[in-house]
PDB file of N, CA and C in Angstrom:
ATOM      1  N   UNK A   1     -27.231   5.575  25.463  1.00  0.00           N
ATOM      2  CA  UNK A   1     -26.337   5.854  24.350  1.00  0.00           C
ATOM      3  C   UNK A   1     -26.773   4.980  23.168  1.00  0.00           C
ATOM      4  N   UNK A   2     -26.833   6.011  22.038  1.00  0.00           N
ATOM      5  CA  UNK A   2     -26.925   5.179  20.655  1.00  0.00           C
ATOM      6  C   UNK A   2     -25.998   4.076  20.254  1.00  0.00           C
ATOM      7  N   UNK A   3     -25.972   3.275  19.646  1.00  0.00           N
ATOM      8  CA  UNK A   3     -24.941   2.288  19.248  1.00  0.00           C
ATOM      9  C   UNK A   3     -24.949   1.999  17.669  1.00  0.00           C
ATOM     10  N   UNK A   4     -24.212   1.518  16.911  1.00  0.00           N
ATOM     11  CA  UNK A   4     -24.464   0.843  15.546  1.00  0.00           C
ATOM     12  C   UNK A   4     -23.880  -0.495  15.471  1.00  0.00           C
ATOM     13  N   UNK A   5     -23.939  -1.130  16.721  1.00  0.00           N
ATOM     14  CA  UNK A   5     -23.916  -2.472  16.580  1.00  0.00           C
ATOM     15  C   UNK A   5     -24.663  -3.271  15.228  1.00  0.00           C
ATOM     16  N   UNK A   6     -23.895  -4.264  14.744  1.00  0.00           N
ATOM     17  CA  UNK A   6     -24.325  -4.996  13.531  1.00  0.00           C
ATOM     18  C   UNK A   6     -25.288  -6.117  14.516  1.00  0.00           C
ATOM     19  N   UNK A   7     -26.973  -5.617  14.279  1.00  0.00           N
ATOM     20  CA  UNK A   7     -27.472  -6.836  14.772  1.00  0.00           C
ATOM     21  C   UNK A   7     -28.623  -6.785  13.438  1.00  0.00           C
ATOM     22  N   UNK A   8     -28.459  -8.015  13.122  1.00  0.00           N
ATOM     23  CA  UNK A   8     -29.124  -8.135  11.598  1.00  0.00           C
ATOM     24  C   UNK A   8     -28.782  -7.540  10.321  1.00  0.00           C
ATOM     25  N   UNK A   9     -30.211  -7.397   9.627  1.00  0.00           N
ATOM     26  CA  UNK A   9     -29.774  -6.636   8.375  1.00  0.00           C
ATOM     27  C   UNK A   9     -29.314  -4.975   8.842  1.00  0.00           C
ATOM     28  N   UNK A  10     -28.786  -4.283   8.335  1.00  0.00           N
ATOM     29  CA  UNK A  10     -27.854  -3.019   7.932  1.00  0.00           C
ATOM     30  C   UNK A  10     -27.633  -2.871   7.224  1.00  0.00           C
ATOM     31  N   UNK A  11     -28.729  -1.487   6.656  1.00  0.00           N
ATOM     32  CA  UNK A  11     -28.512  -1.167   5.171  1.00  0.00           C
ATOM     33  C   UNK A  11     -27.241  -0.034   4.891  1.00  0.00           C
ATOM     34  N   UNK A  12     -26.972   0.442   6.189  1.00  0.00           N
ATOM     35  CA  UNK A  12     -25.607   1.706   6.230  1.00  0.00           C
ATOM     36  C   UNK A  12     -24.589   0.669   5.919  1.00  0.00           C
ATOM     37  N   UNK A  13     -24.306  -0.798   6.750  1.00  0.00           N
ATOM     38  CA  UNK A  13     -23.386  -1.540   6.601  1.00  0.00           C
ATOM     39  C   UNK A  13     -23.091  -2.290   4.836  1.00  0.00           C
ATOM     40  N   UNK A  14     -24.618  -2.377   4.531  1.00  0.00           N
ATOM     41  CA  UNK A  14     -24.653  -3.022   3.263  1.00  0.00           C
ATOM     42  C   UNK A  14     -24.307  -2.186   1.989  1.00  0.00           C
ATOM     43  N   UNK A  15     -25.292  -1.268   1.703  1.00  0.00           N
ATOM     44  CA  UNK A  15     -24.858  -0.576   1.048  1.00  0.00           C
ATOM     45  C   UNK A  15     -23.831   0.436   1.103  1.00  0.00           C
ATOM     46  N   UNK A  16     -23.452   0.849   1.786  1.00  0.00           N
ATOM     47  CA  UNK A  16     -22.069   1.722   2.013  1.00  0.00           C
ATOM     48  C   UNK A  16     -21.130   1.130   1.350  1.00  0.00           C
ATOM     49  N   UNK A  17     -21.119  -0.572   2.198  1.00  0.00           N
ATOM     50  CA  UNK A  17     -19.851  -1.486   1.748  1.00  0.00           C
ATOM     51  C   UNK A  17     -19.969  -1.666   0.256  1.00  0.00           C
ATOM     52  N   UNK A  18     -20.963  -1.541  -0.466  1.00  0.00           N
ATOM     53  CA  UNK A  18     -21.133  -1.821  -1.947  1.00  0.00           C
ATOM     54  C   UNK A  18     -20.792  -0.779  -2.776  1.00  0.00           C
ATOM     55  N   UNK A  19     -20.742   0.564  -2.744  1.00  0.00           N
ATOM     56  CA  UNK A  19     -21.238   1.845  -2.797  1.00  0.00           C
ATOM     57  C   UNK A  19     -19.735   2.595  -2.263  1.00  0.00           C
ATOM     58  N   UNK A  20     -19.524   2.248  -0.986  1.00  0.00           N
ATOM     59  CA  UNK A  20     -17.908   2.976  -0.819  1.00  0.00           C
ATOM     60  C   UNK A  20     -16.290   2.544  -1.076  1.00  0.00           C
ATOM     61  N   UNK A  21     -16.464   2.181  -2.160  1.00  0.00           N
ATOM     62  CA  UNK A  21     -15.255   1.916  -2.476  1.00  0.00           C
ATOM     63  C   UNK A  21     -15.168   3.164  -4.014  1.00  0.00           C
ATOM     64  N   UNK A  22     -13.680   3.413  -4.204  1.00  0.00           N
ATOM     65  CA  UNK A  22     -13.520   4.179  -5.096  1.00  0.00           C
ATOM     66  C   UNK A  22     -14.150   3.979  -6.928  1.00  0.00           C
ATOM     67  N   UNK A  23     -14.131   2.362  -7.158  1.00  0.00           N
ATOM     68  CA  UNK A  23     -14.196   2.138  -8.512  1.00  0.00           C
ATOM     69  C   UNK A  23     -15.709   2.466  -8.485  1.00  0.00           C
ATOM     70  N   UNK A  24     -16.567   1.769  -7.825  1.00  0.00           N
ATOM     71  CA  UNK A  24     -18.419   2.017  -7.914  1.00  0.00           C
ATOM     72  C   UNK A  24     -18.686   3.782  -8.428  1.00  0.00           C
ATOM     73  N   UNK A  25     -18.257   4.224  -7.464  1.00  0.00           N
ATOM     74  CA  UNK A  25     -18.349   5.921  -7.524  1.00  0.00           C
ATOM     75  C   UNK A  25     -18.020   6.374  -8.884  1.00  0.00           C
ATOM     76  N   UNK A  26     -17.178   6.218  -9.576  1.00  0.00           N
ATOM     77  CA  UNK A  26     -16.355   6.248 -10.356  1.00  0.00           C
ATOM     78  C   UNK A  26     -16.943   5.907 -11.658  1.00  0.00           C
ATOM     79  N   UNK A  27     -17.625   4.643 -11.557  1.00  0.00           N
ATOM     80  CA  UNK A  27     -18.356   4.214 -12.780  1.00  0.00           C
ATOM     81  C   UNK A  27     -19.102   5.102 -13.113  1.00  0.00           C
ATOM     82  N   UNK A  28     -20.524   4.824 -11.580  1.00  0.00           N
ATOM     83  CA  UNK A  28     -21.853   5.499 -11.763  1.00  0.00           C
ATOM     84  C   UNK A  28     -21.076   7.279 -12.185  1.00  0.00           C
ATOM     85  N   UNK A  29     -20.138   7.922 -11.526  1.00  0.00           N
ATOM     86  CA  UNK A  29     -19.925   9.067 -12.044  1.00  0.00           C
ATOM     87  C   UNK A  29     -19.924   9.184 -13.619  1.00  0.00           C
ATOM     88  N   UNK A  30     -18.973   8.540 -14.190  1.00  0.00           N
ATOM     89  CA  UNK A  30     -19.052   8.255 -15.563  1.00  0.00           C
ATOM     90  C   UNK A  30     -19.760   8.496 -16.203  1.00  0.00           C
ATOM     91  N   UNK A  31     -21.065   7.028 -15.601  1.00  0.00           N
ATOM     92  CA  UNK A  31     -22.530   7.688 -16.419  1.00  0.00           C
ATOM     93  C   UNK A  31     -23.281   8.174 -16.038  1.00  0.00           C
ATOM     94  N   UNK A  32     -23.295   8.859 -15.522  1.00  0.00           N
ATOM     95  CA  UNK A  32     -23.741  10.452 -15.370  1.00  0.00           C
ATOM     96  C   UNK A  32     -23.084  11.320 -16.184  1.00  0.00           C
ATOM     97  N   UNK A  33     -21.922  11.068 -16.148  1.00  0.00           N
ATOM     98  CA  UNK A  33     -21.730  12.660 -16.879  1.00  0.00           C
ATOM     99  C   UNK A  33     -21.540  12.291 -18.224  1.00  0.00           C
ATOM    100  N   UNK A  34     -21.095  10.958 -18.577  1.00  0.00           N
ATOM    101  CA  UNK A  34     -21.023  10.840 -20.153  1.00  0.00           C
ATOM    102  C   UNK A  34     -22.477   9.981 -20.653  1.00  0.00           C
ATOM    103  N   UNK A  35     -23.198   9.436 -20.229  1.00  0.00           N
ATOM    104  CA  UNK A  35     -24.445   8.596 -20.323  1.00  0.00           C
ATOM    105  C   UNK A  35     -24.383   7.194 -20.753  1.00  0.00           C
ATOM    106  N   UNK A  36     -25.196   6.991 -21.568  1.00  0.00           N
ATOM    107  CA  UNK A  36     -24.378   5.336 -22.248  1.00  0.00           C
ATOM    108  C   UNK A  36     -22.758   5.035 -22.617  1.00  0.00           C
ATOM    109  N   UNK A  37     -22.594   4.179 -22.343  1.00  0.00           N
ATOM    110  CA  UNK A  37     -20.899   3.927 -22.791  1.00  0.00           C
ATOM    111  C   UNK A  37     -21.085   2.335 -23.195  1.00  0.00           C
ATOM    112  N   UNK A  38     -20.143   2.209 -23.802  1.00  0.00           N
ATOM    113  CA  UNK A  38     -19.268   0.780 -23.786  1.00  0.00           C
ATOM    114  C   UNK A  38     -18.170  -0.090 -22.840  1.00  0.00           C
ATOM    115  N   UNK A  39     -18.004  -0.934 -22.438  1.00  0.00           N
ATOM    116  CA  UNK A  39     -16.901  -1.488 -21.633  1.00  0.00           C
ATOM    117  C   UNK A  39     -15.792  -0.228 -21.744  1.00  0.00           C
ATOM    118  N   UNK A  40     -14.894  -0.172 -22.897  1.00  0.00           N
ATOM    119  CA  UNK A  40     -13.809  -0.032 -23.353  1.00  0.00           C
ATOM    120  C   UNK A  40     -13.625   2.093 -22.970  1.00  0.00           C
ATOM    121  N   UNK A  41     -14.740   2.397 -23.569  1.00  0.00           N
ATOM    122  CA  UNK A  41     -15.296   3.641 -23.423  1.00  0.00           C
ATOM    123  C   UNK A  41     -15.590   3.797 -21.773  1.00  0.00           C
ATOM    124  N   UNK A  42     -15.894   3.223 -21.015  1.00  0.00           N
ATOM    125  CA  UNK A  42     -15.460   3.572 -19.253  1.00  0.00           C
ATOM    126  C   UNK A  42     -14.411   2.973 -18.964  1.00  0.00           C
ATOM    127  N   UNK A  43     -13.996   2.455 -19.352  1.00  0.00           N
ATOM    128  CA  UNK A  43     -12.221   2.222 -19.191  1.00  0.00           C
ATOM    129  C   UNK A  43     -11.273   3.183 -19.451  1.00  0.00           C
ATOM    130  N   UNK A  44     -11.939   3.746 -20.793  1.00  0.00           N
ATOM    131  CA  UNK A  44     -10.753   4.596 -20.787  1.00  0.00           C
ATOM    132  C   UNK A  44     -11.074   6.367 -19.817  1.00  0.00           C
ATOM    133  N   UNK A  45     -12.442   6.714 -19.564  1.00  0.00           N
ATOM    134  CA  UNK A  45     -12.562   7.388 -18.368  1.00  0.00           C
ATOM    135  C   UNK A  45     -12.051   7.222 -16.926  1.00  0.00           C
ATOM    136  N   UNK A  46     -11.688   5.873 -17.245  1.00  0.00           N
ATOM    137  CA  UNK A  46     -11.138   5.628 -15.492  1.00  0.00           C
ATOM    138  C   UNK A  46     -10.054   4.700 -15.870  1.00  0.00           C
ATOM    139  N   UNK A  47      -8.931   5.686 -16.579  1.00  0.00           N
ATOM    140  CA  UNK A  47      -7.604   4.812 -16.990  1.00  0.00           C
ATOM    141  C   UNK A  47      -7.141   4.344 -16.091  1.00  0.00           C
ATOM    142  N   UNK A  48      -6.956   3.635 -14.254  1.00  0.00           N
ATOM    143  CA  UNK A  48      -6.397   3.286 -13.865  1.00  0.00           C
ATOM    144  C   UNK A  48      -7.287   2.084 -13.075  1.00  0.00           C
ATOM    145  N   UNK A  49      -7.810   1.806 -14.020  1.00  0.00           N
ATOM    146  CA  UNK A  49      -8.889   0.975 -13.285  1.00  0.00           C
ATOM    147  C   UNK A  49      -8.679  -0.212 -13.917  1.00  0.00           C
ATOM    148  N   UNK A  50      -8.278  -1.527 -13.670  1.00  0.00           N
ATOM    149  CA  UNK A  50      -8.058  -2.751 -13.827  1.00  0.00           C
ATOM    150  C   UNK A  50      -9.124  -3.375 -15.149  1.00  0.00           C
ATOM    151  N   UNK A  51      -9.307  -4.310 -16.209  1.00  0.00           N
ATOM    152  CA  UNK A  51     -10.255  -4.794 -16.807  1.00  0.00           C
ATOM    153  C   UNK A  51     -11.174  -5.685 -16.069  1.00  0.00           C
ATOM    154  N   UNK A  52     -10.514  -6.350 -14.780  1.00  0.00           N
ATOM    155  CA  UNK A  52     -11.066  -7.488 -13.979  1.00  0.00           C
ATOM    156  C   UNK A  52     -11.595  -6.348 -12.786  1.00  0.00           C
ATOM    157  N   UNK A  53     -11.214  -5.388 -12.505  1.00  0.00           N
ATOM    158  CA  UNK A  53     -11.906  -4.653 -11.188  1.00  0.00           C
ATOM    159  C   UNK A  53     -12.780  -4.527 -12.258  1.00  0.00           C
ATOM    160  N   UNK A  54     -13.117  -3.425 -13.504  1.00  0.00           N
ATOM    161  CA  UNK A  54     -14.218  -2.791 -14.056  1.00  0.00           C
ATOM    162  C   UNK A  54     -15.126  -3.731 -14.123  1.00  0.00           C
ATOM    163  N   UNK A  55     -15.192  -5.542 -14.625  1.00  0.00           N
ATOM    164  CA  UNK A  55     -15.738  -6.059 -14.872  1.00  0.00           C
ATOM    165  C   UNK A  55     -16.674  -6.541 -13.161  1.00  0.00           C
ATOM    166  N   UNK A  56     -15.696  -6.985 -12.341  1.00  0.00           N
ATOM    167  CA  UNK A  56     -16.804  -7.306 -11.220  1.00  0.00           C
ATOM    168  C   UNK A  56     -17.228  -5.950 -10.986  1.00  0.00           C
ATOM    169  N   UNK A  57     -17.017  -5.063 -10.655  1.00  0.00           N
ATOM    170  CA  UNK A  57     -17.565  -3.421 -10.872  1.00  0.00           C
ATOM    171  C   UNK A  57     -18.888  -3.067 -11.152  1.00  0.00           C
ATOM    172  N   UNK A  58     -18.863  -3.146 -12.329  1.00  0.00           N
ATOM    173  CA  UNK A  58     -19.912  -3.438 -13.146  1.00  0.00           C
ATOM    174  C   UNK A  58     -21.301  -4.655 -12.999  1.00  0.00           C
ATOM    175  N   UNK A  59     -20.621  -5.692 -13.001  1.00  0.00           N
ATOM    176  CA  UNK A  59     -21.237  -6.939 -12.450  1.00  0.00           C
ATOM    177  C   UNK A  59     -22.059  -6.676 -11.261  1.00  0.00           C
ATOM    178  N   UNK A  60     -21.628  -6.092 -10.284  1.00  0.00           N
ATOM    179  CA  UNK A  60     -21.975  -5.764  -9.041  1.00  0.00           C
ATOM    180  C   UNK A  60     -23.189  -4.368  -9.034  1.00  0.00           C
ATOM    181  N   UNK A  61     -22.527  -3.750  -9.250  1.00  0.00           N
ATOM    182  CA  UNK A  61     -23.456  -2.692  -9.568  1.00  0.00           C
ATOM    183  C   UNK A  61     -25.136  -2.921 -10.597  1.00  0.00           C
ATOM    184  N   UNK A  62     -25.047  -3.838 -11.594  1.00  0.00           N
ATOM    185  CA  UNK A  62     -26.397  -4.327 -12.488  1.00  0.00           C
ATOM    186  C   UNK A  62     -26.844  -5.477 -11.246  1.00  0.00           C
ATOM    187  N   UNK A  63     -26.334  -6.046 -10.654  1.00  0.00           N
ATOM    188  CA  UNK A  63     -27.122  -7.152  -9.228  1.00  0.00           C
ATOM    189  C   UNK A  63     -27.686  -6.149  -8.685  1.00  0.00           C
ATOM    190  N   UNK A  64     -27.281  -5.326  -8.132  1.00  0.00           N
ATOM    191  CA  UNK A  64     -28.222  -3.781  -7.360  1.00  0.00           C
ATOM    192  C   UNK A  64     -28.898  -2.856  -7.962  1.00  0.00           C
ATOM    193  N   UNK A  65     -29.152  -3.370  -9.268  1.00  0.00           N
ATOM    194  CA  UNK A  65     -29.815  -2.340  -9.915  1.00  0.00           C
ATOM    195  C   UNK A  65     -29.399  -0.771 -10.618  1.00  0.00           C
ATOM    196  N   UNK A  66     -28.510  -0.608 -10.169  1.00  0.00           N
ATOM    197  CA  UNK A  66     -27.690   0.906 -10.013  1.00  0.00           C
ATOM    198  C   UNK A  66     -27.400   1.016 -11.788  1.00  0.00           C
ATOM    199  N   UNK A  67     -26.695  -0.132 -12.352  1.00  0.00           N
ATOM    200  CA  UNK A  67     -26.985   0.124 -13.622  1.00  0.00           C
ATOM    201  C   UNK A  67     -27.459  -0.976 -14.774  1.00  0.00           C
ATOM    202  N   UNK A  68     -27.979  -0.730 -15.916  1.00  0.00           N
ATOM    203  CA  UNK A  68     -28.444  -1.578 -16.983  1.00  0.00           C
ATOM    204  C   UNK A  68     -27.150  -2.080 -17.886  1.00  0.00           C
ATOM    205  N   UNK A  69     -27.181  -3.165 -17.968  1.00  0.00           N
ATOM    206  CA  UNK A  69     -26.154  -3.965 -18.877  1.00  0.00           C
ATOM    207  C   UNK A  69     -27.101  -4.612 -20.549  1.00  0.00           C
ATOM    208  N   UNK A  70     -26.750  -3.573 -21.766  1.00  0.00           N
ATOM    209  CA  UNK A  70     -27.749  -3.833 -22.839  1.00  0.00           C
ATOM    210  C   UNK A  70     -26.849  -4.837 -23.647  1.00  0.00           C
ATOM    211  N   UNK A  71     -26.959  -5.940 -24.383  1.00  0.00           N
ATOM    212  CA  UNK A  71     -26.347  -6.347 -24.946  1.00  0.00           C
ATOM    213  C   UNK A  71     -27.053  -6.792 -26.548  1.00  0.00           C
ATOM    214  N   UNK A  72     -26.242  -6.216 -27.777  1.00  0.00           N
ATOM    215  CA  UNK A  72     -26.724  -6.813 -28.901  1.00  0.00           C
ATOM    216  C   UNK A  72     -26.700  -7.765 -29.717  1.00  0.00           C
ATOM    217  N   UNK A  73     -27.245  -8.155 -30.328  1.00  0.00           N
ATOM    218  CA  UNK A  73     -27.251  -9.395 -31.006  1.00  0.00           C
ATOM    219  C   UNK A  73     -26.551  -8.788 -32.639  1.00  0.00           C
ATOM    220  N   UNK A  74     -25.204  -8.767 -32.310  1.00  0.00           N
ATOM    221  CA  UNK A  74     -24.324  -8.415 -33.319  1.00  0.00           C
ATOM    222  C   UNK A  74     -22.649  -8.672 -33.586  1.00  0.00           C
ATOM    223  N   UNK A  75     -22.166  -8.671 -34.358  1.00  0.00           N
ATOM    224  CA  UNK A  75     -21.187  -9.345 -34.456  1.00  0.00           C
ATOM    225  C   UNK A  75     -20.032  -7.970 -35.347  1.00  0.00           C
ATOM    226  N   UNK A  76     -19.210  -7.476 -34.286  1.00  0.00           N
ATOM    227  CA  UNK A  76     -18.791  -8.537 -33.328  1.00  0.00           C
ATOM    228  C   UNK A  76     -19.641  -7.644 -31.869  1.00  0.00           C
ATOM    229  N   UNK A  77     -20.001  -8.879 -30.713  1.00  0.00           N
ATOM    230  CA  UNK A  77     -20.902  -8.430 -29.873  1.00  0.00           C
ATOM    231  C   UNK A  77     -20.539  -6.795 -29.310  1.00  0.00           C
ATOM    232  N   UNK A  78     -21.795  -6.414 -28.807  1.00  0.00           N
ATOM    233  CA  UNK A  78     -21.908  -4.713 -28.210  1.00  0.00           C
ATOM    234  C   UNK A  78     -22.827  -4.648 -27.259  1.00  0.00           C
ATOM    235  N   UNK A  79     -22.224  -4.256 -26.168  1.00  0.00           N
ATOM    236  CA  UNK A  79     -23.004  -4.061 -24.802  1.00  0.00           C
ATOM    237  C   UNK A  79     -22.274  -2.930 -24.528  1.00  0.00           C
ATOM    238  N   UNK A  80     -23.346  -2.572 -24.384  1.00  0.00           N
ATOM    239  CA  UNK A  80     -23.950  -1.115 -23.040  1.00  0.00           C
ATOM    240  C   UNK A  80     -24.200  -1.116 -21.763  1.00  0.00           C
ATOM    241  N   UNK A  81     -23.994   0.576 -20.901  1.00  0.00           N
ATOM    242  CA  UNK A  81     -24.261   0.522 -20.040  1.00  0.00           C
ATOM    243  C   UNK A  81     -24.956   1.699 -19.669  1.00  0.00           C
ATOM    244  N   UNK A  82     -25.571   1.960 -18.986  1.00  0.00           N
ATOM    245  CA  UNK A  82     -26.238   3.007 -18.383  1.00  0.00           C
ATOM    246  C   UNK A  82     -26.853   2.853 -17.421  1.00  0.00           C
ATOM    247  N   UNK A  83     -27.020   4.192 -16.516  1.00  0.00           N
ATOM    248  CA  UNK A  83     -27.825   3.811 -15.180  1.00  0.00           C
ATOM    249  C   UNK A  83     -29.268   4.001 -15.194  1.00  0.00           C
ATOM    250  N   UNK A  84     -29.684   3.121 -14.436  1.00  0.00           N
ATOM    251  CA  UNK A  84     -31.279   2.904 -13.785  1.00  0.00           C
ATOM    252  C   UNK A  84     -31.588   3.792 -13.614  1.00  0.00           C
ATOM    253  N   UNK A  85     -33.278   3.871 -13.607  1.00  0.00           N
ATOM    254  CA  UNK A  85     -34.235   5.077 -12.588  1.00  0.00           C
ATOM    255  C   UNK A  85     -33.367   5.149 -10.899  1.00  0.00           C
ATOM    256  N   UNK A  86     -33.064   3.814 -10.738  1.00  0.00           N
ATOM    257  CA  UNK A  86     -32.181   3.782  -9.463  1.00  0.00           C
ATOM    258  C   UNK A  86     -31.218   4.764  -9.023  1.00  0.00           C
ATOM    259  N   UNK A  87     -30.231   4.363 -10.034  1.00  0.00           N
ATOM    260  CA  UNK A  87     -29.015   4.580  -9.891  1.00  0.00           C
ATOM    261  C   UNK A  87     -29.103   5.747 -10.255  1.00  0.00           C
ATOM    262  N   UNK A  88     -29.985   6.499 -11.104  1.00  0.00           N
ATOM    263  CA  UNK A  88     -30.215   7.983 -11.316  1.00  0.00           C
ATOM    264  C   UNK A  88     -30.270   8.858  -9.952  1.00  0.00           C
ATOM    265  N   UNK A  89     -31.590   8.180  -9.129  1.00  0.00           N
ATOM    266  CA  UNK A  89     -31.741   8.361  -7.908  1.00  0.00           C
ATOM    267  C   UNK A  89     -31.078   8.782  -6.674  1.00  0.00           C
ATOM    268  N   UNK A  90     -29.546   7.967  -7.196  1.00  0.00           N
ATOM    269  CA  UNK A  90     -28.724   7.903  -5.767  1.00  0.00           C
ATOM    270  C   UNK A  90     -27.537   9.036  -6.470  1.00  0.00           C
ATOM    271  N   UNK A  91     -27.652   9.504  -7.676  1.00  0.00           N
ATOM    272  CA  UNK A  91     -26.440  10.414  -8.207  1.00  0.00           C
ATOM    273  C   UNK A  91     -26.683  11.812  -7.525  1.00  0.00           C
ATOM    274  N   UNK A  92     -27.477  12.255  -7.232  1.00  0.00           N
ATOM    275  CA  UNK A  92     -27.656  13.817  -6.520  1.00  0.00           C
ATOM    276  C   UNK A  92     -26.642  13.204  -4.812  1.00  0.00           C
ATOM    277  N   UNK A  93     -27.348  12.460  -4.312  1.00  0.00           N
ATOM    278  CA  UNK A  93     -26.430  12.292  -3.153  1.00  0.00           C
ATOM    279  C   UNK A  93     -24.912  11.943  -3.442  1.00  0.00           C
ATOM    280  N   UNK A  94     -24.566  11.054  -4.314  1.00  0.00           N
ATOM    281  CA  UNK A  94     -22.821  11.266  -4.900  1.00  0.00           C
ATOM    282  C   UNK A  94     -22.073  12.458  -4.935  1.00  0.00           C
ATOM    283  N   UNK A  95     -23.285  13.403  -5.951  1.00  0.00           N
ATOM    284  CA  UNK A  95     -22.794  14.251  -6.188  1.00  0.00           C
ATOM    285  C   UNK A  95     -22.683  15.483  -5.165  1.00  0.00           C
ATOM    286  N   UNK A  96     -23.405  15.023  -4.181  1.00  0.00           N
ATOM    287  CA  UNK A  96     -23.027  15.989  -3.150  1.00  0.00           C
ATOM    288  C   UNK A  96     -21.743  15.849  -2.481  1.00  0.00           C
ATOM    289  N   UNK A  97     -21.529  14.228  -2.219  1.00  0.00           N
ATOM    290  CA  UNK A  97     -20.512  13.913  -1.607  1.00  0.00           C
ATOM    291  C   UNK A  97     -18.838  14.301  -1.932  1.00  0.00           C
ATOM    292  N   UNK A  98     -19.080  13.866  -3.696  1.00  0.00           N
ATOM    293  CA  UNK A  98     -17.841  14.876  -4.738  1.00  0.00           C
ATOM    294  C   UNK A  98     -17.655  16.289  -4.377  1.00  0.00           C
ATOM    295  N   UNK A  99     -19.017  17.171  -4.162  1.00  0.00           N
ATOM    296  CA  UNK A  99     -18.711  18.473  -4.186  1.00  0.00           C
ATOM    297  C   UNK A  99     -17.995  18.945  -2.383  1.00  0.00           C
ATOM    298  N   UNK A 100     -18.687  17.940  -1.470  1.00  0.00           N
ATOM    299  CA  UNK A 100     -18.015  18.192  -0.151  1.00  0.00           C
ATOM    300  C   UNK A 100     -16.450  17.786  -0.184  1.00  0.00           C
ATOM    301  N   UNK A 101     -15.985  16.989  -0.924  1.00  0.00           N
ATOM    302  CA  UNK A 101     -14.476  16.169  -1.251  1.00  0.00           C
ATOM    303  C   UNK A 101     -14.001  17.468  -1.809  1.00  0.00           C
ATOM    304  N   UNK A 102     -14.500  18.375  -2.685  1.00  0.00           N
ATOM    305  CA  UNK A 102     -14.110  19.283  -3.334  1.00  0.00           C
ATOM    306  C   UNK A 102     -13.783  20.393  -2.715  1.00  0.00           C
ATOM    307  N   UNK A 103     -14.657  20.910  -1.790  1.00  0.00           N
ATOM    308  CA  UNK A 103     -14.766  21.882  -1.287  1.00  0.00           C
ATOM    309  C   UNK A 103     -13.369  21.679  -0.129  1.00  0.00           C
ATOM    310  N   UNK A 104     -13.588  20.538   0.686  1.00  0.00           N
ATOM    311  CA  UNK A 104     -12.612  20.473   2.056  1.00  0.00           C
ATOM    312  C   UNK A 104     -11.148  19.383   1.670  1.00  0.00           C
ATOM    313  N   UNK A 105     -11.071  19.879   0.101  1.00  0.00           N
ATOM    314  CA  UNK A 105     -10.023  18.446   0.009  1.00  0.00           C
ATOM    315  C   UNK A 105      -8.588  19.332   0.609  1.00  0.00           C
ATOM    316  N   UNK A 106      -8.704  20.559   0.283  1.00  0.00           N
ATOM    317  CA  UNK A 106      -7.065  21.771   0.581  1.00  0.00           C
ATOM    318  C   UNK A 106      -7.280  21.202   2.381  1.00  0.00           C
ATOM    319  N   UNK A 107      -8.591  21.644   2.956  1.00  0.00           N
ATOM    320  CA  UNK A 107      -8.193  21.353   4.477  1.00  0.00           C
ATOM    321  C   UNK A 107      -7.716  19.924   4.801  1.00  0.00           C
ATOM    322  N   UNK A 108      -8.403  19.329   4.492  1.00  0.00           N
ATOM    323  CA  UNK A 108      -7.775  17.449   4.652  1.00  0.00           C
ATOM    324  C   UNK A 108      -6.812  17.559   4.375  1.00  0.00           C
ATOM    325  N   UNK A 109      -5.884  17.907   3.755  1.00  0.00           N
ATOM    326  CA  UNK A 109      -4.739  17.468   2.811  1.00  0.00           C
ATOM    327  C   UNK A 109      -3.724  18.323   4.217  1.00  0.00           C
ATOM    328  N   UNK A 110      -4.077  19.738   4.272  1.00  0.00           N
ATOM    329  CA  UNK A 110      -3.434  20.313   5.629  1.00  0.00           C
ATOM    330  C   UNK A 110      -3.405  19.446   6.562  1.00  0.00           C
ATOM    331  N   UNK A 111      -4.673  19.116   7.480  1.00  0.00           N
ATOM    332  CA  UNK A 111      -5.123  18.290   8.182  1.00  0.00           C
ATOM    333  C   UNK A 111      -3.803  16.577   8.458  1.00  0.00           C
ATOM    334  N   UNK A 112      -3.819  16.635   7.245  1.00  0.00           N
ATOM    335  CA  UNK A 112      -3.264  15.432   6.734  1.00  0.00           C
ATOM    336  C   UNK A 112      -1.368  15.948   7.504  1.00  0.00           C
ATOM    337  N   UNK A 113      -1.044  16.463   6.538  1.00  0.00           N
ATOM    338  CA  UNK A 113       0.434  17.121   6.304  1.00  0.00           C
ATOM    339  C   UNK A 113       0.905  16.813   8.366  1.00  0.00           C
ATOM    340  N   UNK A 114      -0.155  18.228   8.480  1.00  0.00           N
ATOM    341  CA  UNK A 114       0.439  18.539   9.792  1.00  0.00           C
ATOM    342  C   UNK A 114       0.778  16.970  11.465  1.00  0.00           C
ATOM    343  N   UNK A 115      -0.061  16.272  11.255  1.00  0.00           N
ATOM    344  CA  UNK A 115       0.096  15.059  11.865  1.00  0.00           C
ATOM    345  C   UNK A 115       1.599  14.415  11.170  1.00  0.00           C
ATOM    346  N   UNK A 116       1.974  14.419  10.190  1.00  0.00           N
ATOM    347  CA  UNK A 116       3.284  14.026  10.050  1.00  0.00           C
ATOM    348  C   UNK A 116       4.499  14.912  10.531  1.00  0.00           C
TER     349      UNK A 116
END
């Protein structure tokens, strides 16, 4: 029998855990579909999203590469964001994952109901 015991590195364990939470998805969705933004400008795409979640969010996501953090030398300061060759990379698989959420969200939700 197969197992997925955590022995060492685990990149399903690692990146998943980085990657599956709702706000990450959410960003990188963002830019994708709107492209460069500003702080304030993906905030307000994901109105329920904290200033301190978006910021480690964000933070987290440019440590992995997933997206670019541009900042100008202007006053008053302006930083950007957009995603990597990376993070470009990993949006077809997101976006598959959105369209399977899409497709089976009526059965889940049944699924869901009927256990109560």
């Amino acid at each position: 029998m197969k197992n997925l015991h955590h022995t060492g590195y685990c990149p399903v364990r690692d990146v998943i855990g980085r990657l599956g939470n709702k706000w990450s998805m959410l960003v990188l969705l963002t830019l994708k579909i709107n492209g460069t933004l500003r702080f304030k400008e993906i905030q307000q795409t994901i109105d329920d999203i904290s200033q301190r979640m978006l910021t480690e969010t964000l933070k987290k996501l440019e440590t992995d590469g997933l997206i670019e953090r541009k900042s100008y030398n202007e006053i008053p300061p302006k930083v950007e964001y957009c995603l990597t060759e990376l993070g470009k990379s990993l949006m077809p698989h997101i976006e598959a994952l959105v369209r399977w959420a899409q497709d089976n969200m009526k059965t889940i939700m049944e699924k869901r109901t009927a256990r109560h």
